[in-house]
Protein backbone atom coordinates (compact mmCIF):
# COMPACT_ATOMS: atom_id res chain seq x y z
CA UNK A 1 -14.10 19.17 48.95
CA UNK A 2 -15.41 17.95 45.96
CA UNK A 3 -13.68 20.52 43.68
CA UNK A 4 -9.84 19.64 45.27
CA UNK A 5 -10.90 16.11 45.06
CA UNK A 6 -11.76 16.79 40.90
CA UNK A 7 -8.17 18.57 40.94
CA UNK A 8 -6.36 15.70 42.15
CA UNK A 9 -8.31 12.95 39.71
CA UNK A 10 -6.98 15.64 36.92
CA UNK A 11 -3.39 16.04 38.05
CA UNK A 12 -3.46 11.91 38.71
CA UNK A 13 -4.14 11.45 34.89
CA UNK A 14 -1.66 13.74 33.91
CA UNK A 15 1.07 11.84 35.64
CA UNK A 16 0.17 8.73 34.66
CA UNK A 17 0.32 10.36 30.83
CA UNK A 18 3.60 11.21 31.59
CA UNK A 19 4.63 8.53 33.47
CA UNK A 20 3.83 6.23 30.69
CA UNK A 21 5.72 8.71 27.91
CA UNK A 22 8.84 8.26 30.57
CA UNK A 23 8.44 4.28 30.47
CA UNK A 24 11.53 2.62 28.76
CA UNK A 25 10.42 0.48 25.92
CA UNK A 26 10.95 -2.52 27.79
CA UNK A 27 8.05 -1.72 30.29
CA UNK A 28 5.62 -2.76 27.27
CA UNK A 29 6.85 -6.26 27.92
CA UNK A 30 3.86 -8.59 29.18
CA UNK A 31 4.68 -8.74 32.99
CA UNK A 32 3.93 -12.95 32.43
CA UNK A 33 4.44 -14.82 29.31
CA UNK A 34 1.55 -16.26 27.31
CA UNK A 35 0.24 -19.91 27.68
CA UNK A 36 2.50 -21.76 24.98
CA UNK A 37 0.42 -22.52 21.67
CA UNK A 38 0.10 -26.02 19.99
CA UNK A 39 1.42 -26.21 16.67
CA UNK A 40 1.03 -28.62 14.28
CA UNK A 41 3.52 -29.27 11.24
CA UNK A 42 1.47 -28.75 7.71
CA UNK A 43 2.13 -31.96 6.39
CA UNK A 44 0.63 -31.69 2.84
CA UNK A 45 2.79 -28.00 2.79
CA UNK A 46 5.34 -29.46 3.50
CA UNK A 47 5.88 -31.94 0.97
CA UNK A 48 5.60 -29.96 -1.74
CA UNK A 49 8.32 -27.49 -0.03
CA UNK A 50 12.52 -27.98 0.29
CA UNK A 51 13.47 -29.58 3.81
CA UNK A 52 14.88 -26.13 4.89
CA UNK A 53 11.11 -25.03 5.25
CA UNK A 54 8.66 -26.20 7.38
CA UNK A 55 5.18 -24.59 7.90
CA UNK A 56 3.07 -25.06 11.08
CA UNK A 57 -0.62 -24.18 11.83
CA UNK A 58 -2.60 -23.52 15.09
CA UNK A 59 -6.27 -23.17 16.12
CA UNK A 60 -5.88 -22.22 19.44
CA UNK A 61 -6.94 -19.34 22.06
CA UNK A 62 -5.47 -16.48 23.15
CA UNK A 63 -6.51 -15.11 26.71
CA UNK A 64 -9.70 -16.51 25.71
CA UNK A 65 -10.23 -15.36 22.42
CA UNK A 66 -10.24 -17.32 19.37
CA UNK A 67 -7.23 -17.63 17.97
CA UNK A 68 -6.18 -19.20 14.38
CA UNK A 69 -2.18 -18.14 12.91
CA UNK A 70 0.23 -19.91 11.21
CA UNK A 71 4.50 -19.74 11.08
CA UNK A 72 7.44 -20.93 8.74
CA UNK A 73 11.00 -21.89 9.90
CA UNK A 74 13.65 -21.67 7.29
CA UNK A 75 17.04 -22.65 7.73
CA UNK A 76 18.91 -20.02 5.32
CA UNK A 77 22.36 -22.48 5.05
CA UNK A 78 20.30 -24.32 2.55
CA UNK A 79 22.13 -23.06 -0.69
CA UNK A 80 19.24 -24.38 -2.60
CA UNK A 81 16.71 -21.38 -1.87
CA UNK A 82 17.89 -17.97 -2.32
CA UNK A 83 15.70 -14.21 -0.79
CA UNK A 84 14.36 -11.84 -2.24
CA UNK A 85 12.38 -8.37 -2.09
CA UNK A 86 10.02 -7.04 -3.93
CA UNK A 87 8.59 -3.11 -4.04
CA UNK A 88 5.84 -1.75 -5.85
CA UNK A 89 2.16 -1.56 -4.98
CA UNK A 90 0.27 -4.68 -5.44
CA UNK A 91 -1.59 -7.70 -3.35
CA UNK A 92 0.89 -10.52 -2.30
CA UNK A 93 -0.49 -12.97 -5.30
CA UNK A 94 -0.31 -10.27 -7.36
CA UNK A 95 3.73 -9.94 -6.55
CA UNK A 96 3.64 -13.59 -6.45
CA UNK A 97 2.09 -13.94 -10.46
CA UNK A 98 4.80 -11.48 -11.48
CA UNK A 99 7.95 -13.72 -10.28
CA UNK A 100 9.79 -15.33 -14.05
CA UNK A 101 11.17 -18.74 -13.63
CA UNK A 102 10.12 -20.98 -10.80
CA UNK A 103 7.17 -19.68 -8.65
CA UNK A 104 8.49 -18.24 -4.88
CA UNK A 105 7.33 -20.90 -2.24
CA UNK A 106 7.14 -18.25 0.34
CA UNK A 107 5.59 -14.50 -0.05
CA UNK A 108 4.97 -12.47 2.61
CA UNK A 109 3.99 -8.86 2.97
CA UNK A 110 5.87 -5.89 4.39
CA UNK A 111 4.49 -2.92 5.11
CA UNK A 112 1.63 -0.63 3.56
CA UNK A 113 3.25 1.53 2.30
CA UNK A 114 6.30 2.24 -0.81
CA UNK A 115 7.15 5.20 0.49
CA UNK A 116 8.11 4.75 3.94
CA UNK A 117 9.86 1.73 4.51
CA UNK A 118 13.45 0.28 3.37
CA UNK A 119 13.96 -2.55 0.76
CA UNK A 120 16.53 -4.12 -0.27
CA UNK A 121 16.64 -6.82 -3.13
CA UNK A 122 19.83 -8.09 -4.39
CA UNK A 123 22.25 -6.49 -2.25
CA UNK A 124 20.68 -2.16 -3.78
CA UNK A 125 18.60 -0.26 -1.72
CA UNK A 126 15.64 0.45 -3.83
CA UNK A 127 13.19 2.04 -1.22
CA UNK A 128 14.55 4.55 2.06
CA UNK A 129 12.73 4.91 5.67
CA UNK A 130 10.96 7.73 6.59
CA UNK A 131 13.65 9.29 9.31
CA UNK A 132 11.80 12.55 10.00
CA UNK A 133 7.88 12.33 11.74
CA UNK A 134 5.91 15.09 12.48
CA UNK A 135 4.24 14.83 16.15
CA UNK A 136 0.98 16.44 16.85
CA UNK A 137 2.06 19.87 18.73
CA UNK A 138 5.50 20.01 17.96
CA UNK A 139 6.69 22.29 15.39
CA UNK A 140 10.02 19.96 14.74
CA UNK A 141 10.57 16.75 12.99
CA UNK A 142 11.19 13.60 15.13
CA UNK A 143 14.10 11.72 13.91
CA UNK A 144 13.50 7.85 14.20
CA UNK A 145 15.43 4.56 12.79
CA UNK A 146 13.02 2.22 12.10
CA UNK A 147 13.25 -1.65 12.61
CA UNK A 148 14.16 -4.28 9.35
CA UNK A 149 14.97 -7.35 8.68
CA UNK A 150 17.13 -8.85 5.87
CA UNK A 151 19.41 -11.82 5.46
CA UNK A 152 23.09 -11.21 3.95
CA UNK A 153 25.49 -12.57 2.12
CA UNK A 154 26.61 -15.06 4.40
CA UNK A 155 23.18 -16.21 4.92
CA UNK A 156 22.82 -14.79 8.16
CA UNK A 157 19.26 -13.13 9.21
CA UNK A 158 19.69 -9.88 11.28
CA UNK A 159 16.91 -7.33 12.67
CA UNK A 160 18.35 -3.58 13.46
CA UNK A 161 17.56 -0.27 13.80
CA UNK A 162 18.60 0.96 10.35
CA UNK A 163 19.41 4.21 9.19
CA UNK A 164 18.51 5.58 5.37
CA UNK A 165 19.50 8.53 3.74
CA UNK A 166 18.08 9.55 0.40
CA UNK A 167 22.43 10.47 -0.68
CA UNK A 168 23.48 7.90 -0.16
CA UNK A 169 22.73 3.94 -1.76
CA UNK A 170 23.65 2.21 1.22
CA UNK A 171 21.64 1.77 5.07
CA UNK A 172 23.55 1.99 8.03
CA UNK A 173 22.33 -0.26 11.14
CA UNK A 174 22.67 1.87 14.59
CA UNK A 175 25.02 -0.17 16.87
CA UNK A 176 23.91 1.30 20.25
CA UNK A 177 19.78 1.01 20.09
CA UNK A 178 17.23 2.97 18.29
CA UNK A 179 16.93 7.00 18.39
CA UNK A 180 14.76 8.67 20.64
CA UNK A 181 12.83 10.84 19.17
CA UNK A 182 12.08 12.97 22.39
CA UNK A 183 16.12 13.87 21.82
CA UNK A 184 16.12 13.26 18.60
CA UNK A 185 14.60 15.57 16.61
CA UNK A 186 15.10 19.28 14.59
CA UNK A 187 14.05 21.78 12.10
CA UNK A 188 15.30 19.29 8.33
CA UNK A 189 12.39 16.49 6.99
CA UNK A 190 15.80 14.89 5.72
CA UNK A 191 18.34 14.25 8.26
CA UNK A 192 22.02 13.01 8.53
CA UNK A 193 23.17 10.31 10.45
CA UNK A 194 24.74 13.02 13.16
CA UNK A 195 21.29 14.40 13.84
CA UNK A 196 20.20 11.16 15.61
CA UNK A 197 20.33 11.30 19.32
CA UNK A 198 19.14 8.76 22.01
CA UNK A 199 19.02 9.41 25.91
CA UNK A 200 19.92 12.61 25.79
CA UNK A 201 20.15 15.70 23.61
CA UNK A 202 24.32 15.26 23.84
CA UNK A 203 24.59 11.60 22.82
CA UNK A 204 25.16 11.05 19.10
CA UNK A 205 24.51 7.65 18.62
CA UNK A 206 24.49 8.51 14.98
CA UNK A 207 28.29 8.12 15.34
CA UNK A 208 28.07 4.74 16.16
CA UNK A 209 26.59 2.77 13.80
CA UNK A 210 28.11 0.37 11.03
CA UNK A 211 27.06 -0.42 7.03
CA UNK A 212 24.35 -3.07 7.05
CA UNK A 213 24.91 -5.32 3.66
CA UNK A 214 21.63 -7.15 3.14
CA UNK A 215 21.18 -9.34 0.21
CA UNK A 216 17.41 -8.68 0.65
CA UNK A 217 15.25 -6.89 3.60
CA UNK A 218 11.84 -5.09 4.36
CA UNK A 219 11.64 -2.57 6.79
CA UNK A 220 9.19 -2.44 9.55
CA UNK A 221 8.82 -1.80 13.39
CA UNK A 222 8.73 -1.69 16.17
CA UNK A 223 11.39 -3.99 16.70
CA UNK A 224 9.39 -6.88 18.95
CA UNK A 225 12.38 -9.10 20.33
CA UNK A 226 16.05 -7.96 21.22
CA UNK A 227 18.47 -10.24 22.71
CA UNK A 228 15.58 -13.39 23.18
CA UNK A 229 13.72 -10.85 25.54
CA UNK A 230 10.50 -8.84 24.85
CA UNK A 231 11.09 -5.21 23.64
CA UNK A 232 9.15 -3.50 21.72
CA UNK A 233 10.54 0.01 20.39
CA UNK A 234 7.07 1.42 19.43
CA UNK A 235 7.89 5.00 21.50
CA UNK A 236 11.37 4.78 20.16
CA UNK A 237 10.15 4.23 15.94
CA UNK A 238 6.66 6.08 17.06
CA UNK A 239 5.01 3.26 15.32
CA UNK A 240 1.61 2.11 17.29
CA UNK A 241 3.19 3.84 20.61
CA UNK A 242 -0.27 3.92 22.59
CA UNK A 243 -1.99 1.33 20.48
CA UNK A 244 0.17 -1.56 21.41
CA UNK A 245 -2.77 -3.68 22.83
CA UNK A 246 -4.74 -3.27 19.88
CA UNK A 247 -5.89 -6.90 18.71
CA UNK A 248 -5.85 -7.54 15.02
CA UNK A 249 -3.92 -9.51 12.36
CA UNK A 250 -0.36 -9.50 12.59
CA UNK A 251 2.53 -10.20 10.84
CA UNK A 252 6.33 -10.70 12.46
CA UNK A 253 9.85 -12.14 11.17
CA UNK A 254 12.90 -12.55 13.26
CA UNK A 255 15.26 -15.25 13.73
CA UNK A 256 16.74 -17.72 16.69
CA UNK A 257 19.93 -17.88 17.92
CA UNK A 258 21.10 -20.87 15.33
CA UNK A 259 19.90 -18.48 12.72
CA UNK A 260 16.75 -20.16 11.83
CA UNK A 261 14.06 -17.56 10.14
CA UNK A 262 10.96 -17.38 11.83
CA UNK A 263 7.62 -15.98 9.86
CA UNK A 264 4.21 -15.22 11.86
CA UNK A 265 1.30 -14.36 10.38
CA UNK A 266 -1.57 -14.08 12.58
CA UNK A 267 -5.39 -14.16 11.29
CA UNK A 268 -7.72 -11.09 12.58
CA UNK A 269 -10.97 -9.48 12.12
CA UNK A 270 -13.12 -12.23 12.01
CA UNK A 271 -14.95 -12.75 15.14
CA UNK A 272 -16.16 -15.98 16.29
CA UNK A 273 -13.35 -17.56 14.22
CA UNK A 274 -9.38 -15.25 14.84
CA UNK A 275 -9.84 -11.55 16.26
CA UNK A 276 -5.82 -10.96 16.19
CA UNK A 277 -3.14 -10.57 18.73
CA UNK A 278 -1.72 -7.19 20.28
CA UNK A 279 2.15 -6.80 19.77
CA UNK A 280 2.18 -7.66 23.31
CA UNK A 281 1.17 -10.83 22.37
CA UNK A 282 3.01 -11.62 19.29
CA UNK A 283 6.28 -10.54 21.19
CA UNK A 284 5.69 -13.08 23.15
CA UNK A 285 4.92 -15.76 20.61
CA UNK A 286 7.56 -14.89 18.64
CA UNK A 287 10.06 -15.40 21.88
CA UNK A 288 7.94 -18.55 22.71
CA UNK A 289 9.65 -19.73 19.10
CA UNK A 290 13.00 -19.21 19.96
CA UNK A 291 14.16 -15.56 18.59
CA UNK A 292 16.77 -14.22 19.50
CA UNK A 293 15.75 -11.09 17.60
CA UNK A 294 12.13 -9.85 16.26
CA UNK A 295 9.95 -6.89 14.30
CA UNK A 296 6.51 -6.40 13.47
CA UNK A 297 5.69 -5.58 9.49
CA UNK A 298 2.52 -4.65 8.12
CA UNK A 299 -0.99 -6.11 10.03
CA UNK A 300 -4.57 -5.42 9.31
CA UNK A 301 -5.92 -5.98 6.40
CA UNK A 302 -2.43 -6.03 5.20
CA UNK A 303 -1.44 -9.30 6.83
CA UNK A 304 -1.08 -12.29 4.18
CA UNK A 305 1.40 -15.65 3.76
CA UNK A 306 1.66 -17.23 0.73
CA UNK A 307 2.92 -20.90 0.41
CA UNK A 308 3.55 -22.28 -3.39
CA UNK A 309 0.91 -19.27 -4.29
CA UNK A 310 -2.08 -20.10 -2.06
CA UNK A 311 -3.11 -17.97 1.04
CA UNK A 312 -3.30 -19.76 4.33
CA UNK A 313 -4.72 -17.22 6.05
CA UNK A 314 -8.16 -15.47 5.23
CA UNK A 315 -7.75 -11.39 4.73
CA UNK A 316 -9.00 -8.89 7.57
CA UNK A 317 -10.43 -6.97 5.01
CA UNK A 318 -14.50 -6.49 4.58
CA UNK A 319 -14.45 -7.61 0.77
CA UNK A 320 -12.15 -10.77 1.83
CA UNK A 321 -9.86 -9.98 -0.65
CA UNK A 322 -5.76 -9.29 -0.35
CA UNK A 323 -5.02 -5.84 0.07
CA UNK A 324 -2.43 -4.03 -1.70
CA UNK A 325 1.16 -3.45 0.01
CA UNK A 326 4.25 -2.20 -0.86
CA UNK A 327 6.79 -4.88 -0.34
CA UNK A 328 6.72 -8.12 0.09
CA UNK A 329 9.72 -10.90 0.62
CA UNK A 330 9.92 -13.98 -0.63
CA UNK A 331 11.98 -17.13 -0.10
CA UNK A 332 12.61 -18.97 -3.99
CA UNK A 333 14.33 -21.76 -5.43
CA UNK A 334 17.86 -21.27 -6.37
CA UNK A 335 18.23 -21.18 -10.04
C-alpha cells in the first residue's frame, strides 16, 4: 500500500510540473489585486523638475512586509524634454556624470547586461536581443522576442515583443503576441524572423509583425501589463519563468492609456526596512497606476532611479553601492 501510495505522490508532482509548463501566461496573474498603496507627491523633487514630471514616494506594506518604492509620471507631449538611451557598462551616476550639456533629470537602469538586450538612442539600434536560448536538456535553441519599451517620434510610449536581427539595423515589433519557445525553436543561435513560431509548430507569427521606429528604448521582459490587464510573458521570453514570486528590488516602465510614462522602482534586500516585490506584485502595481501596457527591466542589485543625479532609492547590493548595468534611459531637457 504504501509503495502505490509513493507512486501516486510521484506521478501527482509530475503533473502538476507539467500542468504548470501548459499554463498560459496569463495564469501568473494574482487571482486578487493588491491593497492599493499611498503615494505621496515629492514636493521638494518636484520643484526642481519640468511640470511634465512628477515623482511620488511610498512607505507602505506589502502582504505584510515592509515595503518602501518610489514612481515618476511623465507626460511625453511636453516638447521641452526629449529621451534618450544610453549603452555601455557603468553604474547609473556613472552614465549620469557622462551626459554634456544640461544634466538628465531622470536615469534609470535597464538591464544587466550589453549584450543581451535592445537599445535604441536616437532613432539607431545600437545593441540587439538575444533571440536564441539554450534550455537545460534540449539540444536546440529556443527562439524568444523579448519585451521593450521606447517612445517614438510622435512622442508616443509603446511596450512590444520586439524582434532583432544582427543584418539588419532596424527591430521589428511582433503584431500577434510573443513566440513560444516550446514551438519556437531550431538548430541556428541566430535566427530570422520566419523561424519564430507561437501556438503551434505551423503558425509563423514571424510573418506578422511590423517595423518598430523608436526614438529611444531599452529592452527587457517579461512584458508585465498587456491591454490594462496582468500578463506576464516570463514562459513566453523564458525570463524568471519559475521564479516569478521571488521578492526583491524591482524596476518596471509602461505607460497608460493617455500615454502618460510610468517608472517603478522598487527598494529590496534590506530587511526590516523594503525586502522587494515579486513580478506578481509589481504587475499589479503597475496596473493599480493606470497602464495600459507594462515590462519588467533589470532588479536586484541592479535596480536604481536617479532624479537631478541623486539616488532615491538605497542599492540591494552588500557594499551599498550602484551596480554596474548596461543601459540605462533617461528623460533630459530639450536643448
Amino acid at each position: 500500500m504504501e509503495g502505490r501510495r509513493g507512486a501516486w505522490r510521484k506521478k501527482l508532482r509530475l503533473y502538476k510540473i507539467l500542468f504548470l509548463l501548459l499554463l498560459p501566461s496569463a495564469a501568473l496573474a494574482p487571482l486578487a489585486g493588491s491593497a492599493q498603496l499611498h503615494w505621496l507627491k515629492a514636493r521638494s523633487l518636484n520643484e526642481q523638475l519640468p511640470f511634465s514630471i512628477t515623482v511620488y514616494l511610498t512607505e507602505d506594506s506589502v502582504h505584510g512586509r515592509p515595503f518602501r518604492a518610489c514612481y515618476v509620471s511623465v507626460d511625453p507631449y511636453d516638447l521641452k524634454i526629449d529621451f534618450a538611451a544610453r549603452v555601455g557598462e557603468a553604474t547609473p551616476s556613472a552614465f549620469f556624470g557622462r551626459e554634456t550639456g544640461l544634466p538628465p533629470y531622470i536615469v534609470v537602469n535597464g538591464e544587466t547586461r550589453r549584450d543581451l538586450q535592445l537599445v535604441i538612442d536616437g532613432r539607431r539600434l545600437v545593441s540587439y536581443n538575444q533571440m536564441a536560448l539554450r534550455v537545460p536538456g534540449d539540444s536546440l535553441y529556443h527562439y524568444v522576442t523579448p519585451s521593450a519599451v521606447g517612445v517614438n517620434g510622435a512622442r508616443h510610449v509603446d511596450v512590444g515583443w520586439v524582434f532583432t536581427d544582427s543584418t539588419k539595423d532596424y527591430p521589428l515589433c511582433m503584431l500577434k503576441g510573443p513566440s513560444d519557445p516550446r514551438y519556437s525553436k531550431g538548430v541556428h543561435s541566430n535566427p530570422s524572423i520566419l523561424d519564430i513560431r507561437s501556438e503551434n509548430a505551423n503558425s509563423e507569427i514571424g510573418a506578422k509583425c511590423m517595423q518598430w521606429p523608436m526614438e529611444a528604448a531599452v529592452g527587457g521582459g517579461p512584458t508585465l501589463v498587456k491591454r490594462g490587464q496582468v500578463f506576464i510573458s516570463s514562459r513566453e521570453e523564458i525570463r524568471f519563468f519559475g521564479r516569478e514570486d521571488s521578492v526583491e528590488a524591482r524596476t518596471a516602465m509602461g505607460y497608460t492609456r493617455d500615454n502618460k510614462m510610468i517608472i517603478l522602482v522598487v527598494e529590496g534586500g534590506h530587511p526590516g526596512e523594503s525586502l522587494g516585490a515579486s513580478l506578481p506584485e509589481v504587475a499589479a502595481m503597475m496596473k493599480d497606476l493606470g497602464c495600459w501596457e507594462a515590462l519588467n527591466l533589470g532588479g536586484g542589485g541592479a535596480t536604481c532611479l536617479l532624479v537631478n543625479g541623486q539616488p532615491l532609492l538605497k542599492p540591494a547590493t552588500a557594499n551599498g553601492e550602484q551596480e554596474a548595468v548596461g543601459s540605462v534611459f533617461m528623460i533630459k531637457s530639450h536643448l
